[in-house]
Protein backbone atom coordinates (compact mmCIF):
# COMPACT_ATOMS: atom_id res chain seq x y z
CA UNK A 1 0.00 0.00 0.00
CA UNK A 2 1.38 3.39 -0.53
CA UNK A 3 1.75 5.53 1.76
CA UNK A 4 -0.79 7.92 3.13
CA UNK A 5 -0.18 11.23 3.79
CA UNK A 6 -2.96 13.32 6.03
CA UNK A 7 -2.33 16.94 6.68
CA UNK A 8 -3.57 16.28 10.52
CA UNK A 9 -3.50 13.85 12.32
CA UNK A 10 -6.90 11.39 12.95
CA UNK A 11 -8.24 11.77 16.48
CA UNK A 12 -10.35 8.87 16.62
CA UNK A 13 -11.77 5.76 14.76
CA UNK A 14 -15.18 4.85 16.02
CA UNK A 15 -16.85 1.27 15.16
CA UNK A 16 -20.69 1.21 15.91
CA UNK A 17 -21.38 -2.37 16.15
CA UNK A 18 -23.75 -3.51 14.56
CA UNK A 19 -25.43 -5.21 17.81
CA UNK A 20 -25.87 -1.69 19.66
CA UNK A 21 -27.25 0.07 16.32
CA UNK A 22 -29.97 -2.47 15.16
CA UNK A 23 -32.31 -4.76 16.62
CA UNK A 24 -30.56 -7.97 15.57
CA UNK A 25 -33.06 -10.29 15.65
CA UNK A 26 -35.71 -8.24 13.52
CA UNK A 27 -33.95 -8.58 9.97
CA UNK A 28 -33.20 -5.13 8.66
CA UNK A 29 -34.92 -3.48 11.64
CA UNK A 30 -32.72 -0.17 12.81
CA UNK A 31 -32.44 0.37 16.55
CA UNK A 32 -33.66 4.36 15.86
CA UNK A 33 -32.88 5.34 19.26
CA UNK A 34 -29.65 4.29 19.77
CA UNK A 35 -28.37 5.25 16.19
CA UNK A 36 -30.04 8.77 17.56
CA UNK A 37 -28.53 8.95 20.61
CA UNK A 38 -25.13 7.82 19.23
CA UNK A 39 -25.09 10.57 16.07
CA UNK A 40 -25.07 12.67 19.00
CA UNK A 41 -22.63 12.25 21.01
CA UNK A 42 -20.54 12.01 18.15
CA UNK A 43 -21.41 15.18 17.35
CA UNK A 44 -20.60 16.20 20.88
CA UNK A 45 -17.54 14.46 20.58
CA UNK A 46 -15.99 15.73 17.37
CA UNK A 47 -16.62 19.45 18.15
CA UNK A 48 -13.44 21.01 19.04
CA UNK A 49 -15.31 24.81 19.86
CA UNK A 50 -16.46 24.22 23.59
CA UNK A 51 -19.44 27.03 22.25
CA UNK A 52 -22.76 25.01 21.07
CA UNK A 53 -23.88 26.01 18.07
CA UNK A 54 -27.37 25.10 16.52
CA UNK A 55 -27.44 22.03 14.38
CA UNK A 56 -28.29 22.36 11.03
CA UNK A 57 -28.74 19.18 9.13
CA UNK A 58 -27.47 17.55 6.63
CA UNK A 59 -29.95 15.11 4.99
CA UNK A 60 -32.05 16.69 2.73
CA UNK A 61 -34.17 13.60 1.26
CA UNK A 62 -37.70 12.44 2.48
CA UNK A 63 -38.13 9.71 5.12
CA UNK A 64 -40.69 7.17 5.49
CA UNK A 65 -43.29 8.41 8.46
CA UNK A 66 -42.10 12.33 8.26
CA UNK A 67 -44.00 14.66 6.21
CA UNK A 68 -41.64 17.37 5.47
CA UNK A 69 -37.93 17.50 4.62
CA UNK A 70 -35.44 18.88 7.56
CA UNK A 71 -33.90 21.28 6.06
CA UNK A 72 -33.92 25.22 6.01
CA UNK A 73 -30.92 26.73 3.33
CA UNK A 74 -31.65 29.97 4.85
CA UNK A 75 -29.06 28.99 7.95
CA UNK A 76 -26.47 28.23 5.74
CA UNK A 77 -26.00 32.00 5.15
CA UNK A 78 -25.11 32.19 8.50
CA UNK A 79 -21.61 31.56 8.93
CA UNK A 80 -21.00 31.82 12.48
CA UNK A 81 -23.75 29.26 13.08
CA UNK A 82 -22.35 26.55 10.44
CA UNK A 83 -18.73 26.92 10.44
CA UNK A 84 -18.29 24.22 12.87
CA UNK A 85 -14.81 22.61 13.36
CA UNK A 86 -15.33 18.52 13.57
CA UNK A 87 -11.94 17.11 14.45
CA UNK A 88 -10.96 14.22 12.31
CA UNK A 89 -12.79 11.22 13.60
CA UNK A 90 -13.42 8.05 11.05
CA UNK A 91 -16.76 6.04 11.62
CA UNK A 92 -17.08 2.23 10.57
CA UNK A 93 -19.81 0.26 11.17
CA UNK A 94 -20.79 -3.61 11.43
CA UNK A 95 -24.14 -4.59 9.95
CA UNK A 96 -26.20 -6.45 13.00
CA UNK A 97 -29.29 -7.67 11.16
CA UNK A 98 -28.30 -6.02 8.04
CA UNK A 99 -26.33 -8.50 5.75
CA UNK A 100 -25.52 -11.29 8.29
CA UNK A 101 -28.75 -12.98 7.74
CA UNK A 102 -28.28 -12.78 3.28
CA UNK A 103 -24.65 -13.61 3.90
CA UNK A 104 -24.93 -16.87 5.93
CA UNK A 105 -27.97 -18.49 4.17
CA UNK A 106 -26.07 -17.68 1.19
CA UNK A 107 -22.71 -18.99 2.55
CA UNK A 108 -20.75 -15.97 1.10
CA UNK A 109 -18.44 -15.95 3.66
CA UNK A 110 -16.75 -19.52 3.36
CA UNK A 111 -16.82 -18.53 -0.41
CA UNK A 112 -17.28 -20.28 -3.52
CA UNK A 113 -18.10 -17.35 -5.88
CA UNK A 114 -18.92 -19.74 -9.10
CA UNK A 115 -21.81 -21.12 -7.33
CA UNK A 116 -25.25 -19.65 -8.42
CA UNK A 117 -26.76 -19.00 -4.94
CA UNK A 118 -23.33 -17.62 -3.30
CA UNK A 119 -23.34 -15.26 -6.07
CA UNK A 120 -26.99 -13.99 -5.60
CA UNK A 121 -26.09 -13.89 -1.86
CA UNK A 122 -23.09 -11.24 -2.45
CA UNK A 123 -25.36 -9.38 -4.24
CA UNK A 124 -28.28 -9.54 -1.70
CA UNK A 125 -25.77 -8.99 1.45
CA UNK A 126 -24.10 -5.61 -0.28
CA UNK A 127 -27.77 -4.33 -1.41
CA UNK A 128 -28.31 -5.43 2.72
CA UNK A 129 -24.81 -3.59 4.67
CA UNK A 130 -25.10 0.00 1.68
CA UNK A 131 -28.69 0.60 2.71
CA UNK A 132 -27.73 0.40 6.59
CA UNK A 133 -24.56 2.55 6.24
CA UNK A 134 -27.44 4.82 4.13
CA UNK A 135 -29.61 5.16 6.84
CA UNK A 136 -26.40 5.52 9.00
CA UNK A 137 -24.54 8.54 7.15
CA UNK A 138 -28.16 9.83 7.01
CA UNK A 139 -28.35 9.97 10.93
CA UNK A 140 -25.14 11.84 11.50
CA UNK A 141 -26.06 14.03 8.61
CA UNK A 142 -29.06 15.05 10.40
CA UNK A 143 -26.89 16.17 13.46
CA UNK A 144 -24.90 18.37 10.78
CA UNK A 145 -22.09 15.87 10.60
CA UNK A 146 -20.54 16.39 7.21
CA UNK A 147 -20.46 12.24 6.84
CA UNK A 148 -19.47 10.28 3.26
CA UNK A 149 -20.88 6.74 2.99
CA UNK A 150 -17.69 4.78 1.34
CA UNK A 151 -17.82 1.25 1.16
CA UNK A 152 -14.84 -0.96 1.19
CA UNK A 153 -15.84 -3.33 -1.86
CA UNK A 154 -16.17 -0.47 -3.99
CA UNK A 155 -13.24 1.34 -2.80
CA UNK A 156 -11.55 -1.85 -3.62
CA UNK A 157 -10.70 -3.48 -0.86
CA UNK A 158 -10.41 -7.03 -1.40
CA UNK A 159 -8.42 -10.00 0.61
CA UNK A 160 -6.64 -13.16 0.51
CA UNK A 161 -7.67 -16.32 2.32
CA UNK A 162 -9.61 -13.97 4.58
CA UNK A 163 -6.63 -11.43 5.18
CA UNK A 164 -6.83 -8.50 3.69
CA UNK A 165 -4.82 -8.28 0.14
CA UNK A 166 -5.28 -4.69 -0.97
CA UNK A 167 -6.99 -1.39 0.96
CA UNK A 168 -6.99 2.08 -1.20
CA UNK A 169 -7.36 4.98 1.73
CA UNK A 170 -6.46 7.23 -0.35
CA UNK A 171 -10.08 8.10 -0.83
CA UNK A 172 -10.49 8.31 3.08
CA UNK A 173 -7.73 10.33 3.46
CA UNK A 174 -8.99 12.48 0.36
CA UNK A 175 -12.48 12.86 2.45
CA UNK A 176 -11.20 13.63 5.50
CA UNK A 177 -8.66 16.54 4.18
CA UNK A 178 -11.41 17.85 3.18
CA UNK A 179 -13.36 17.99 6.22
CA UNK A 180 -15.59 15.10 5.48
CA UNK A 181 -16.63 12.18 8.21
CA UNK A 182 -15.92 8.97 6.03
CA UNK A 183 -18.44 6.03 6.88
CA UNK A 184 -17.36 2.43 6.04
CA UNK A 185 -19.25 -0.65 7.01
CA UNK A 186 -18.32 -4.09 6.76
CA UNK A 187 -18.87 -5.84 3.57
CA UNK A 188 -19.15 -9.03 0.77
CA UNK A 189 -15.49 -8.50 -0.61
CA UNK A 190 -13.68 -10.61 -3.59
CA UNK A 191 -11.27 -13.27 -2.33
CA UNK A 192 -8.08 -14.08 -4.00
CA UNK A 193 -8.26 -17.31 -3.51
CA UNK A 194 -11.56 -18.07 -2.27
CA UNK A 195 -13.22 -16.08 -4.57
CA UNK A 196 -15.35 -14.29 -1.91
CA UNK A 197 -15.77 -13.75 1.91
CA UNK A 198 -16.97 -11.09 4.22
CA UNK A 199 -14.91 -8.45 5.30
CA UNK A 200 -15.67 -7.55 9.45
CA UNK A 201 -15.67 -3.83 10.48
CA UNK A 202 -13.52 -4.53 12.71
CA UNK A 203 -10.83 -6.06 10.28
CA UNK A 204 -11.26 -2.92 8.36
CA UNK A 205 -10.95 -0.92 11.99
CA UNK A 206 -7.34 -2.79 12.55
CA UNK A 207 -5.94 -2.25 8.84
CA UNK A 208 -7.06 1.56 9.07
CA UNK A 209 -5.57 2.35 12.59
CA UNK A 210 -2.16 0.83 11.34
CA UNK A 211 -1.81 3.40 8.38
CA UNK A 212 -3.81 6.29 9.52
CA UNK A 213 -2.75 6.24 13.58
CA UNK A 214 -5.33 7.70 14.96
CA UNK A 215 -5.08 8.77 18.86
CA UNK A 216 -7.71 6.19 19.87
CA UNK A 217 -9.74 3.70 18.70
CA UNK A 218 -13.69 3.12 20.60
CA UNK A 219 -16.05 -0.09 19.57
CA UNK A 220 -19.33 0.81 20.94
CA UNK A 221 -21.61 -2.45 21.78
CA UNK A 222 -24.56 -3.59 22.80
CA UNK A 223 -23.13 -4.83 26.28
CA UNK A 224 -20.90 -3.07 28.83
CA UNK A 225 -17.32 -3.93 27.34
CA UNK A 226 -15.81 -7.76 27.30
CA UNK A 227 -16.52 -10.49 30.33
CA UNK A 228 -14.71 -13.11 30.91
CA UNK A 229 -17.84 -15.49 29.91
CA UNK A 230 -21.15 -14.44 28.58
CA UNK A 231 -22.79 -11.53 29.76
CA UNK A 232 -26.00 -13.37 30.59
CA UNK A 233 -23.85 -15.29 33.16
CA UNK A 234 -25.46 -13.75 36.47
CA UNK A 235 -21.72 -14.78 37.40
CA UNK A 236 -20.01 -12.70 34.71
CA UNK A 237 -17.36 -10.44 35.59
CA UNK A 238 -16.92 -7.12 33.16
CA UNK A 239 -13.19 -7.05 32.41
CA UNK A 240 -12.10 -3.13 33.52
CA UNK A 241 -8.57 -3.48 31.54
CA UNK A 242 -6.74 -5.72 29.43
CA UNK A 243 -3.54 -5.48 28.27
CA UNK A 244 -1.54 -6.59 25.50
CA UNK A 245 2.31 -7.81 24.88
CA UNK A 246 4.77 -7.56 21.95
CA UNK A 247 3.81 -10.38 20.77
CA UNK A 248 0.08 -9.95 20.54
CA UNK A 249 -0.88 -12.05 23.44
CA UNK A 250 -3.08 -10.57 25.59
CA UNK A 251 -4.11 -10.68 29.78
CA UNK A 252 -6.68 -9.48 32.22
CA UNK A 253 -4.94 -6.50 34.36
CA UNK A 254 -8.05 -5.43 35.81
CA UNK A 255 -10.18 -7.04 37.97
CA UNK A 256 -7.28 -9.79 39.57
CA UNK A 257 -9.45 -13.19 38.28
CA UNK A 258 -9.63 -15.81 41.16
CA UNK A 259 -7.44 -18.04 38.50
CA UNK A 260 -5.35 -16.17 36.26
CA UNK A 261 -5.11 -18.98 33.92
CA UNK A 262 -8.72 -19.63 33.19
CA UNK A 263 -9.95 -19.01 29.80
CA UNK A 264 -12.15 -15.97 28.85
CA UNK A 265 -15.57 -17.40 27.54
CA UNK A 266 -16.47 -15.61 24.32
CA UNK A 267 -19.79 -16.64 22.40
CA UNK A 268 -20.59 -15.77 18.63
CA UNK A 269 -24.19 -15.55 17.55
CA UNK A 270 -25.11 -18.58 15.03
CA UNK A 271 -25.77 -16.42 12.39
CA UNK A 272 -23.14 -13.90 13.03
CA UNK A 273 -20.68 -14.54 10.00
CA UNK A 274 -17.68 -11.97 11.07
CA UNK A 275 -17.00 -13.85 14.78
CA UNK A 276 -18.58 -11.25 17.11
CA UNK A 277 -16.90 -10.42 20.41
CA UNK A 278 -14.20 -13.11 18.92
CA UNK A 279 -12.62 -10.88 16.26
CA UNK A 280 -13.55 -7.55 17.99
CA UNK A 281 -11.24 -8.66 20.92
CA UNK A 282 -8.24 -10.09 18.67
CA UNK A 283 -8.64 -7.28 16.08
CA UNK A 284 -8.31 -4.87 19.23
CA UNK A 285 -5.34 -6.24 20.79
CA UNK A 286 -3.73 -5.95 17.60
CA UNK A 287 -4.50 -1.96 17.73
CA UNK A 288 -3.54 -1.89 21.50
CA UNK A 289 0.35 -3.12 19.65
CA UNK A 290 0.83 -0.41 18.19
CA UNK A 291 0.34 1.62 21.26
CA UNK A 292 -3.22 3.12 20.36
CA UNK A 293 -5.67 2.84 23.25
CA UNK A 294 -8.75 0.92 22.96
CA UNK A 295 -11.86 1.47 24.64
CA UNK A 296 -14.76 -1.11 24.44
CA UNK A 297 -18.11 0.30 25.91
CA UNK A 298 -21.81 0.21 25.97
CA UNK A 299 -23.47 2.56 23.01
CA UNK A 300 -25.69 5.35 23.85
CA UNK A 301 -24.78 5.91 27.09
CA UNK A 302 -23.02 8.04 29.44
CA UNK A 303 -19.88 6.05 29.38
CA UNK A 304 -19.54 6.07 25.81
CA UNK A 305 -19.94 9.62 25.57
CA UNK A 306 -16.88 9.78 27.88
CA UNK A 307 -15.18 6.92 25.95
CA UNK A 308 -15.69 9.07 22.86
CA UNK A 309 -14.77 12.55 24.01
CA UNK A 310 -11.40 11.51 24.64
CA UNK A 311 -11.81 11.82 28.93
CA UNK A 312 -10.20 8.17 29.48
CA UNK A 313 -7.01 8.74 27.71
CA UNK A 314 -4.95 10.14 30.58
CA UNK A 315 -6.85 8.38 33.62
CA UNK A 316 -9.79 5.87 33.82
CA UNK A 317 -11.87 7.05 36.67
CA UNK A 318 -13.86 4.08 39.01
CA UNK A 319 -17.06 4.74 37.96
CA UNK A 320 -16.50 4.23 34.22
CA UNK A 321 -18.08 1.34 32.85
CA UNK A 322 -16.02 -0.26 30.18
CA UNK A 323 -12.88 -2.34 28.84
CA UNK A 324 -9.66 -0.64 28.44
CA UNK A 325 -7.17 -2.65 26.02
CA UNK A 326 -3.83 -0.75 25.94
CA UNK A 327 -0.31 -1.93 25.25
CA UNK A 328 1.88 -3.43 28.18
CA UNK A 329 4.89 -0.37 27.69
């Protein structure tokens, strides 16, 4: 890949998970208050001027259930209302019960392009993940967040057994020079050698932090941060901090575990075809390597906000609710 020059630097890469932004067991059903709640503290987030200014949106196209489009052109006259300066913050998404379902019946993932239904299924799962990172640029356009839906299988991404072969930023880092929000999602990508597969947002998260650096990396979910066996364990314990060695490998720092050896239970939804809390948790240690500090919290809520603002960087107070995964300097 050639190198990529950016004229800042990024301040932070933000994966919505797919989990936390749609209801996942109601195919292609959007979890509208969350995705709300989370285009705005984004917004909060990514304003550098400490002075609130009135939001003036973005998405000027009818939606199903509103009458009128949001949008007065009048404010945009008003410069010292718009001219709002969003620090440089990339947003990637995962596709909950967008895509999943159309990829697994169809078997895109394991691959197999030649074969009539995978085929149809690549088609069916990109029509699927495009019109949720739609809806999704949409949302944080409608909190005036100057976002660009680009996904990776048209900005030709593309992998190799699964790993990922090629990766043009340029595009990104063409967006975000020019004061743009860039939007990826995960997607059906062509395979090298297996002809197709799906590429995870949090693969794409991983490969993006090692070119662009950004200053931190934050995976909002749909459950506080990682536990050391399901969450729906009554006897689950929320890991506060993890941290990660030269070599990739990875321990529990905080809480002490009663037996430092036992293994950390992670579960993967059936028809979840990217490996869940799996990948998000290797693909995160691999950030935390290169000395970028992850933070793994609950979306839409108070400790994301803080997660997202950048407060956890120097200190991580007590009552912060969340998984830490830094490098072991």
């Amino acid at each position: 890949m050639e190198e990529i020059n950016l004229n800042q630097t990024i301040r932070c890469i933000v994966k919505l998970g797919g989990a936390a932004i749609t209801c996942k067991n109601e195919l292609e059903k959007i979890n509208e208050v969350n995705l709300e709640t989370v285009s705005s503290q984004l917004r909060q987030a990514m304003i550098l001027d400490s002075c609130s200014k009135k939001v003036i949106g973005m998405d000027w196209s009818k939606r199903d259930g509103v009458l009128d489009i949001s949008s007065n052109l009048g404010d945009f006259g008003d410069q010292g209302q718009i001219n709002v300066d969003f620090s440089r913050f990339i947003v990637v998404h995962g596709a909950g019960s967008f895509g999943h379902f159309q990829a697994s019946k169809s078997g895109v993932h394991k691959g197999g392009l030649k074969q009539p239904l995978v085929k149809a299924g690549f088609v069916a799962t990109r029509i699927s993940v495009t019109t949720l990172n739609l809806e999704i640029v949409r949302a944080l356009a409608r909190e005036g967040i100057p976002s660009i839906g680009m996904s990776p299988y048209s900005c030709g991404w593309s992998t190799s057994e699964r790993n990922v072969a090629s990766a043009d930023l340029s595009g990104v880092a063409k967006a975000i020079d020019s004061g743009f929000i860039p939007v990826l999602h995960g997607d059906a990508v062509l395979d090298d050698v297996l002809g197709c597969t799906i590429l995870s947002g949090d693969v794409i998260i991983r490969h993006i932090a090692e070119y662009l650096r950004p200053e931190y990396v934050v995976f909002l979910t749909d459950v506080l941060g990682v536990y050391d066996r399901p969450p729906t364990d009554p006897n689950a314990v929320l890991l506060r901090e993890i941290a990660v060695d030269e070599d990739g490998k990875w321990s529990v720092v905080n809480p002490t575990l009663q037996s430092m050896d036992k293994q950390v239970e992670i579960t993967v939804a059936a028809h979840d075809t990217t490996g869940g809390m799996v990948t998000k948790v290797s693909e995160a240690a691999q950030i935390a390597k290169l000395g970028i500090d992850v933070y793994i919290v609950k979306a839409a809520t108070s400790h994301s906000l803080r997660a997202l603002s950048g407060e956890l960087r120097c200190n991580i107070p007590n009552d912060w609710l969340g998984t830490v995964i830094r490098f072991s300097r």
